[in-house]
Protein backbone atom coordinates (compact mmCIF):
# COMPACT_ATOMS: atom_id res chain seq x y z
CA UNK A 1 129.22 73.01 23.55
CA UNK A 2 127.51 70.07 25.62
CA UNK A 3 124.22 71.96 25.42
CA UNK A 4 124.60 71.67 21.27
CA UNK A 5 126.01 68.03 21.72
CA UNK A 6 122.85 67.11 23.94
CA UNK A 7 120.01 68.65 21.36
CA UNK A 8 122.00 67.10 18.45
CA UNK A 9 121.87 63.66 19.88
CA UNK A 10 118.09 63.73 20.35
CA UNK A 11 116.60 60.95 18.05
CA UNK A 12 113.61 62.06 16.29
CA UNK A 13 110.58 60.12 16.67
CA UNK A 14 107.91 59.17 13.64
CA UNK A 15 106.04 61.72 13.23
CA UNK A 16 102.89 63.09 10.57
CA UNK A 17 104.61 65.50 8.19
CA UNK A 18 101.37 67.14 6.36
CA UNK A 19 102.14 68.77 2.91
CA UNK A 20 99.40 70.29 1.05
CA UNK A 21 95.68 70.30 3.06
CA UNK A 22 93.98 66.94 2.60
CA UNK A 23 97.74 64.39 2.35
CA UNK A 24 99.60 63.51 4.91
CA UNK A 25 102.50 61.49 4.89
CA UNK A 26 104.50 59.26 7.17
CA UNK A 27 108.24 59.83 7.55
CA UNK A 28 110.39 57.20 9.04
CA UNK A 29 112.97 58.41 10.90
CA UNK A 30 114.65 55.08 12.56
CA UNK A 31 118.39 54.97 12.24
CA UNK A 32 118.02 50.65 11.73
CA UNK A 33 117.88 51.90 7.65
CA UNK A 34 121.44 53.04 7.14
CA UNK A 35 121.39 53.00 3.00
CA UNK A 36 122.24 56.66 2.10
CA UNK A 37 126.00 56.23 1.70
CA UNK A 38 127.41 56.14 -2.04
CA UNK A 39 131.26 54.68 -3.19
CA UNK A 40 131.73 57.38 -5.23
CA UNK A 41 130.49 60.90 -6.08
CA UNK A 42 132.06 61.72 -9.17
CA UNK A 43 129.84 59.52 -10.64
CA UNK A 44 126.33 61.45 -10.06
CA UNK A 45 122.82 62.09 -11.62
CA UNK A 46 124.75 65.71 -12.52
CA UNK A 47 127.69 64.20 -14.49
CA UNK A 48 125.74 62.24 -16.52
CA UNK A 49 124.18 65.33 -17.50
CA UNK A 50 127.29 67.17 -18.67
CA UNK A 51 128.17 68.99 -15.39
CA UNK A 52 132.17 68.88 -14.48
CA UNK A 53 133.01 68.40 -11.28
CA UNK A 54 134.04 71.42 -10.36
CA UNK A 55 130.34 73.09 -10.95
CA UNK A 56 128.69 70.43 -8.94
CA UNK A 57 131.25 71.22 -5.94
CA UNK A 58 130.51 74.71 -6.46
CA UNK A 59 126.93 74.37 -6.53
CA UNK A 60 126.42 71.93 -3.99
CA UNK A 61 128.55 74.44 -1.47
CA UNK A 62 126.23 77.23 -2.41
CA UNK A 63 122.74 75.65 -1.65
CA UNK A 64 124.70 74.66 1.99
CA UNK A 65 125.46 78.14 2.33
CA UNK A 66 122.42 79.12 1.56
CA UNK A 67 120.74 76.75 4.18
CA UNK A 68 123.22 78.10 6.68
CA UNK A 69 122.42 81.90 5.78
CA UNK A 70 118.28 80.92 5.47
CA UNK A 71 118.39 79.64 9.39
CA UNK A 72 120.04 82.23 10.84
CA UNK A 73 117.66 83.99 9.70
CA UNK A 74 114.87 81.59 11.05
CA UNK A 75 117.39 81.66 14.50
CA UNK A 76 116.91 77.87 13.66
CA UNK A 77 119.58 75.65 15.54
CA UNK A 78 122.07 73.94 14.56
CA UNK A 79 120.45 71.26 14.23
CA UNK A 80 118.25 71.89 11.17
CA UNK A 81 121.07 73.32 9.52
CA UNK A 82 123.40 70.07 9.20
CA UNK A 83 120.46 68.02 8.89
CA UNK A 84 118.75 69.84 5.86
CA UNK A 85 122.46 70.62 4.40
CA UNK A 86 122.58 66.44 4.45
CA UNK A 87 119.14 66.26 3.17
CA UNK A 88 120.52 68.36 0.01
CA UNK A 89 123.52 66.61 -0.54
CA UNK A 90 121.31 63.20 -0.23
CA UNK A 91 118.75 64.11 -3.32
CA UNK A 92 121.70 65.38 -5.58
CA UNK A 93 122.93 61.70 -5.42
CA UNK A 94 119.64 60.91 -7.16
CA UNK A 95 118.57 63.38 -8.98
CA UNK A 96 120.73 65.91 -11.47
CA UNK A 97 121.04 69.88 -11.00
CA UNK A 98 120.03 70.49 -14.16
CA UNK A 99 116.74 68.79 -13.42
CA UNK A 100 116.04 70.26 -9.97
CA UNK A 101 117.13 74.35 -8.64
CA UNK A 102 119.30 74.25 -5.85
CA UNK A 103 118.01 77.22 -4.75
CA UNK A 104 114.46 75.32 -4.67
CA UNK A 105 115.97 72.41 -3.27
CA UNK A 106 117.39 74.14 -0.84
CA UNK A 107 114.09 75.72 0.60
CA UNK A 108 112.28 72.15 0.82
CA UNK A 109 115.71 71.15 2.63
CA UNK A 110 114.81 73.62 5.16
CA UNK A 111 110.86 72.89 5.42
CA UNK A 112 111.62 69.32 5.55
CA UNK A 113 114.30 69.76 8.40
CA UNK A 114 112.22 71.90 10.67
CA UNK A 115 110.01 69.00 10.71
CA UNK A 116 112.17 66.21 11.33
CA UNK A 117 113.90 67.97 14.34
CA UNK A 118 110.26 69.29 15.39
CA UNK A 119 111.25 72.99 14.89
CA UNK A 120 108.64 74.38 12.96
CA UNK A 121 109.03 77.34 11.08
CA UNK A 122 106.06 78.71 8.93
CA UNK A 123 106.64 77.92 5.75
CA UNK A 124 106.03 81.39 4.15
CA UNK A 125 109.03 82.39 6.70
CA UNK A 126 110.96 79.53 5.37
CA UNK A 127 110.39 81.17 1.64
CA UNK A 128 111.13 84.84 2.71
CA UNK A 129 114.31 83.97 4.28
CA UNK A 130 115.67 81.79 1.71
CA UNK A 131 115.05 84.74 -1.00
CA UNK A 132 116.40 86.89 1.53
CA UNK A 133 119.63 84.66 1.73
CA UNK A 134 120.06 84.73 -1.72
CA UNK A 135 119.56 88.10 -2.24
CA UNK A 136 122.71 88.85 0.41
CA UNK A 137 124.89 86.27 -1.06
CA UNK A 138 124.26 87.87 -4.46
CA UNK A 139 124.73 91.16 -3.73
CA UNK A 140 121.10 92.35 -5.05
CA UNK A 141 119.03 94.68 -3.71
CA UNK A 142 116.45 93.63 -0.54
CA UNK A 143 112.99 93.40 -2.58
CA UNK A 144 110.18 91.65 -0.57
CA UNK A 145 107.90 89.34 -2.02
CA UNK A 146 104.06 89.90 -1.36
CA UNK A 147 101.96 87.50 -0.08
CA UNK A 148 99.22 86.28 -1.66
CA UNK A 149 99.96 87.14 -5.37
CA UNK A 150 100.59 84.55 -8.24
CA UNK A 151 104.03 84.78 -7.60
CA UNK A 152 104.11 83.74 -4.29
CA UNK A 153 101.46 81.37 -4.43
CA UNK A 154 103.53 79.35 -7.64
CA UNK A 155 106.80 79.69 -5.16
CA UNK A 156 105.12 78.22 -2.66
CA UNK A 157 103.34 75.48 -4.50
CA UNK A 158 106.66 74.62 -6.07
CA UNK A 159 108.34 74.43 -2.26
CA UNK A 160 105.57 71.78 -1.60
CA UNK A 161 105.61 69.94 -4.76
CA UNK A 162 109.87 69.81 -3.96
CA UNK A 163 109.35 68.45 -0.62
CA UNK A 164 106.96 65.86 -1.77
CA UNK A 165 110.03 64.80 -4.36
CA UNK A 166 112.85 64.88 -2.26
CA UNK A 167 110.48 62.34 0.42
CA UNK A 168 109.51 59.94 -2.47
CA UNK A 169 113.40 59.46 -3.33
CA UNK A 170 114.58 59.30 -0.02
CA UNK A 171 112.03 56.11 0.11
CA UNK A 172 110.36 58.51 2.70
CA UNK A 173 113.44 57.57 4.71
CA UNK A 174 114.94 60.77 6.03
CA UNK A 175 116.22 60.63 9.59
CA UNK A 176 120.30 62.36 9.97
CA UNK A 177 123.01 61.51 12.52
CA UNK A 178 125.25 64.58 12.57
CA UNK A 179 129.22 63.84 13.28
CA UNK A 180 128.94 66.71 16.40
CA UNK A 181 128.51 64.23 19.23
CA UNK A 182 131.07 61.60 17.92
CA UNK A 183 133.48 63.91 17.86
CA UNK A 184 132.72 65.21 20.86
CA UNK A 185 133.22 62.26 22.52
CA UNK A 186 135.93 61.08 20.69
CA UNK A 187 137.57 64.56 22.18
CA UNK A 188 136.42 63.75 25.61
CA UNK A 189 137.26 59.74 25.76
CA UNK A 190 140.94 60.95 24.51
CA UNK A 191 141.41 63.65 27.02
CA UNK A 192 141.91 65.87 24.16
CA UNK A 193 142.19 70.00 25.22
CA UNK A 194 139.01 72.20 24.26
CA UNK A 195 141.00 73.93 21.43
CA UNK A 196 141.33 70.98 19.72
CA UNK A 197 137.94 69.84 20.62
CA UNK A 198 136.27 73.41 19.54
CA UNK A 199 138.27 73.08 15.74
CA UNK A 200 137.03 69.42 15.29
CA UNK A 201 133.60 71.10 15.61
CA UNK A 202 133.70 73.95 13.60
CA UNK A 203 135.38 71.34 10.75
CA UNK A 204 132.50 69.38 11.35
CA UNK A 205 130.62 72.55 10.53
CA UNK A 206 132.13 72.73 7.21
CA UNK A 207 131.71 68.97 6.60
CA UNK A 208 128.51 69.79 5.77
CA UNK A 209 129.43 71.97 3.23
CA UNK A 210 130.64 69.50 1.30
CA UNK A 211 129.05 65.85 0.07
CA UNK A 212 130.64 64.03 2.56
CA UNK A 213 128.14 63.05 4.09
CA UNK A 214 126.57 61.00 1.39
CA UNK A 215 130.55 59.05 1.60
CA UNK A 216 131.01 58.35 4.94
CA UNK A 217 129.16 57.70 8.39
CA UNK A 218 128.83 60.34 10.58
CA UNK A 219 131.85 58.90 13.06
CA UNK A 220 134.21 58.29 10.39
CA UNK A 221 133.80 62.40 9.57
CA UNK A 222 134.27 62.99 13.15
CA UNK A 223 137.82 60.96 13.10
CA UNK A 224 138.17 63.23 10.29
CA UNK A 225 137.39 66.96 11.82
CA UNK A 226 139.67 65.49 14.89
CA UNK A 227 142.92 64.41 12.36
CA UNK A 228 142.39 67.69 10.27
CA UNK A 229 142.11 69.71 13.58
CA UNK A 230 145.40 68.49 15.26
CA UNK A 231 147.40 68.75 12.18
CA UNK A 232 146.57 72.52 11.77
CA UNK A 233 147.10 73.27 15.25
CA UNK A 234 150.38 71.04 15.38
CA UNK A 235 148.78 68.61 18.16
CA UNK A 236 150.14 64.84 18.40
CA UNK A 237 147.41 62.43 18.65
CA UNK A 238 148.06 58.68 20.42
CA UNK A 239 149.62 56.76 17.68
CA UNK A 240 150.37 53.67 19.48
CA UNK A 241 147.65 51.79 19.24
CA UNK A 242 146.60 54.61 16.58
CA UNK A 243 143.46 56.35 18.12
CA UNK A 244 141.30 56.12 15.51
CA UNK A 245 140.91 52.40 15.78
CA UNK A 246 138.70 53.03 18.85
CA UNK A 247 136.04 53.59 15.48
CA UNK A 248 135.24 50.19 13.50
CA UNK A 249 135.93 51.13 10.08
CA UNK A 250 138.31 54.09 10.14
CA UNK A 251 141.47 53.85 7.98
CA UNK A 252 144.10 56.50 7.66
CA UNK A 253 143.16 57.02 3.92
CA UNK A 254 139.88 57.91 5.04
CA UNK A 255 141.03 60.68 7.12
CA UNK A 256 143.04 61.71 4.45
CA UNK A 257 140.48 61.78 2.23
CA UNK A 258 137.99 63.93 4.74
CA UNK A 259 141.29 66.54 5.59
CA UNK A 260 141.83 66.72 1.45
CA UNK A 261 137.72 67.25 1.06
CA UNK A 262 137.48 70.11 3.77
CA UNK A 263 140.20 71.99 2.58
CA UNK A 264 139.26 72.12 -0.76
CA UNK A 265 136.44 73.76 0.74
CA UNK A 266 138.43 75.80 2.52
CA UNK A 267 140.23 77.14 -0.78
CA UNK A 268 137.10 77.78 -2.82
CA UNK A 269 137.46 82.05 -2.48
CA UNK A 270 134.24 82.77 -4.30
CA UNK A 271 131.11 80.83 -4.98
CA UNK A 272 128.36 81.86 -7.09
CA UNK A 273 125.30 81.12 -8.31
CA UNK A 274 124.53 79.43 -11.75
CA UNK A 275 121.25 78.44 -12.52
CA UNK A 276 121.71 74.79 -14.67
CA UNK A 277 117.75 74.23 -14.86
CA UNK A 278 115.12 76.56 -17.03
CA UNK A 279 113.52 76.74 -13.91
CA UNK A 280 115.17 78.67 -11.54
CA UNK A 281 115.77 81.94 -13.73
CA UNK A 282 112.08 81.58 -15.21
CA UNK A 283 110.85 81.76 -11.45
CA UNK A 284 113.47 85.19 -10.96
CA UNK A 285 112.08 86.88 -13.43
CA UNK A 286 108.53 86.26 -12.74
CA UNK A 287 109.42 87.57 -8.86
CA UNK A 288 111.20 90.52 -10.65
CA UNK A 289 108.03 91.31 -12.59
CA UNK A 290 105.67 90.78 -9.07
CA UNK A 291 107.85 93.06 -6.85
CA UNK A 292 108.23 95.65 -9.49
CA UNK A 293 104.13 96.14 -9.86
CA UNK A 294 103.70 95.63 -6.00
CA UNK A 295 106.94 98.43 -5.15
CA UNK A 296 104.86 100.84 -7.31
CA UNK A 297 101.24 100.23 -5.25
CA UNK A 298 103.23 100.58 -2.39
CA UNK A 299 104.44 103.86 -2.95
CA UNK A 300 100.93 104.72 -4.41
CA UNK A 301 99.58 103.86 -0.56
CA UNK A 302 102.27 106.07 1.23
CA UNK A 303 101.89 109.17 -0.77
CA UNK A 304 98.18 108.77 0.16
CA UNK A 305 98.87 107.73 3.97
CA UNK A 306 101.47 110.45 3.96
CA UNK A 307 98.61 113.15 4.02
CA UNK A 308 97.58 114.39 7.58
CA UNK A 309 94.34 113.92 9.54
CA UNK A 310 93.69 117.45 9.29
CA UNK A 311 94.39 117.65 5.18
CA UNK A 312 91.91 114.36 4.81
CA UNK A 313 88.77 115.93 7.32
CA UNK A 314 89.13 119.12 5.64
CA UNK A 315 89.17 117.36 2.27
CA UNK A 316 85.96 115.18 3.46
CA UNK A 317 84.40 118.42 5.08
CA UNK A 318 84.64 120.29 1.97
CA UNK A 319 83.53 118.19 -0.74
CA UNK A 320 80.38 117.41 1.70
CA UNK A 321 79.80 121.29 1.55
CA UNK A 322 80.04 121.02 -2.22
CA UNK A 323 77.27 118.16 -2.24
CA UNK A 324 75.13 120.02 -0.01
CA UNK A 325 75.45 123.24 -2.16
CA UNK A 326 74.40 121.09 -5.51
């Protein structure tokens, strides 16, 4: 668990992000510009746009899950998962789900994260897994997607185009603190055992699931993950002075309000897909069309591979024979 702590609480430097051939693009990553926080979420980009509450939560949990699913995949660490998980929850602040695909959104999450936490992943990898992801969560059959074919070039261009979005309203701000090492520390400044300490983390895990952290600072969730943790394992915390007051800003109804957040997530038994933009289910079918048409070439080029060495010389040898008898 210190190994994770240590990579999480490596601060990014600037750094070139390149997107496209001939643009590059500066991404600021210094944690003096603290301005990603909003009072309230119920009163998104989404809501405005006739989406209840309920769907956004939904929604917003799947394209984390998805990112979570996608770098496994990628064996990316943890890293880029809470940081492009963040990134996703920071453009649906700004921007509706009826105007943008989570599913794309969630790829450009990914791209964009790699970069900021200098993991690079290809980004054709970056596309294959994140179909691949969504093909397991909705139970559909495993159908690759061909390179270089209209399809993939259009998912690709739209990946790039995303990433270029999400940077411009971001203000091309985009550097994440994860809650990990606060509570860590937190755990280790109040002597508290590695149970505890182990269930803060995995709650900070599933903090990420959630928009909280487009509510609160990344040390405020981490007072959180630690209050939800000892009250489900039945552990007293120092209440006199109360220990969360070693964090500037912490109130009790903030904790409450983290605890009531996390295990909403906790009670959500099935989450599933709905596509709120034309966009998404135009691209599906369009990949449905592509893999049909390359699935049938395929199996064109193994019947013909399937032949033996001996069955294709004798073939060659024979029609030669025939030439040479015309």
């Amino acid at each position: 668990m210190k190994a994770k702590c240590e990579a999480l609480e490596e601060t990014a430097t600037p750094q070139l992000v390149v997107c496209g051939r001939v643009r590059a693009t500066m991404i600021h990553t210094s944690t003096a510009v603290d301005n990603f926080y909003v009072a309230d979420v119920k009163n998104t980009p989404s809501r405005s746009k006739d989406v209840d509450e309920e769907t956004e939560f939904v929604q917003r949990i799947y394209g984390a899950s998805l990112i979570r699913s996608a770098c496994l995949l990628l064996r990316s660490p943890l890293s880029v998962v809470i940081t492009a998980q963040t990134l996703l929850h920071r453009f649906y602040t700004k921007k509706s789900l009826t105007d943008y695909d989570v599913k794309l959104v969630a790829t450009a999450s990914i791209a964009l994260a790699c970069k900021l936490e200098e993991k690079d992943r290809k980004l054709r990898d970056v596309l294959n897994a994140t179909r691949r992801a969504a093909q397991r969560h909705e139970n559909k059959p495993r159908v690759v997607m061909a390179i270089n074919t209209p399809e993939y070039e259009e998912y690709k261009s739209d990946a790039k185009n995303m990433e270029m979005v999400m940077l411009r309203e971001f203000g091309f701000f985009a550097h994440v603190t994860p809650p990990h090492p606060f509570a860590y520390t937190l755990g280790a400044h109040l002597e508290l055992d590695d149970d505890l300490v182990k269930r803060a983390w995995v709650l900070c895990n599933d903090s990420a699931m959630t928009a909280l952290c487009v509510q609160y600072k990344p040390d405020v969730i981490a007072c959180g993950c630690i209050y939800l943790a000892a009250k489900e394992l039945g552990k007293a915390l120092p209440s006199s002075p109360p220990w969360y007051c070693l964090v500037d800003g912490v109130t009790k109804e903030n904790l409450e309000a983290i605890a009531e957040t996390i295990t909403a997530f906790h009670a959500v038994e099935k989450v599933d897909y709905k596509c709120l933009s034309g966009r998404g289910s135009e691209r599906e079918a369009k990949q449905r069309e592509g893999s049909a048409r390359d699935s049938s070439a395929d199996r064109g080029r193994r019947r013909s591979r399937s032949r033996s060495p001996s069955e294709r010389r004798v073939r060659r040898r024979d029609s030669r024979d025939y030439d040479r008898g015309r």
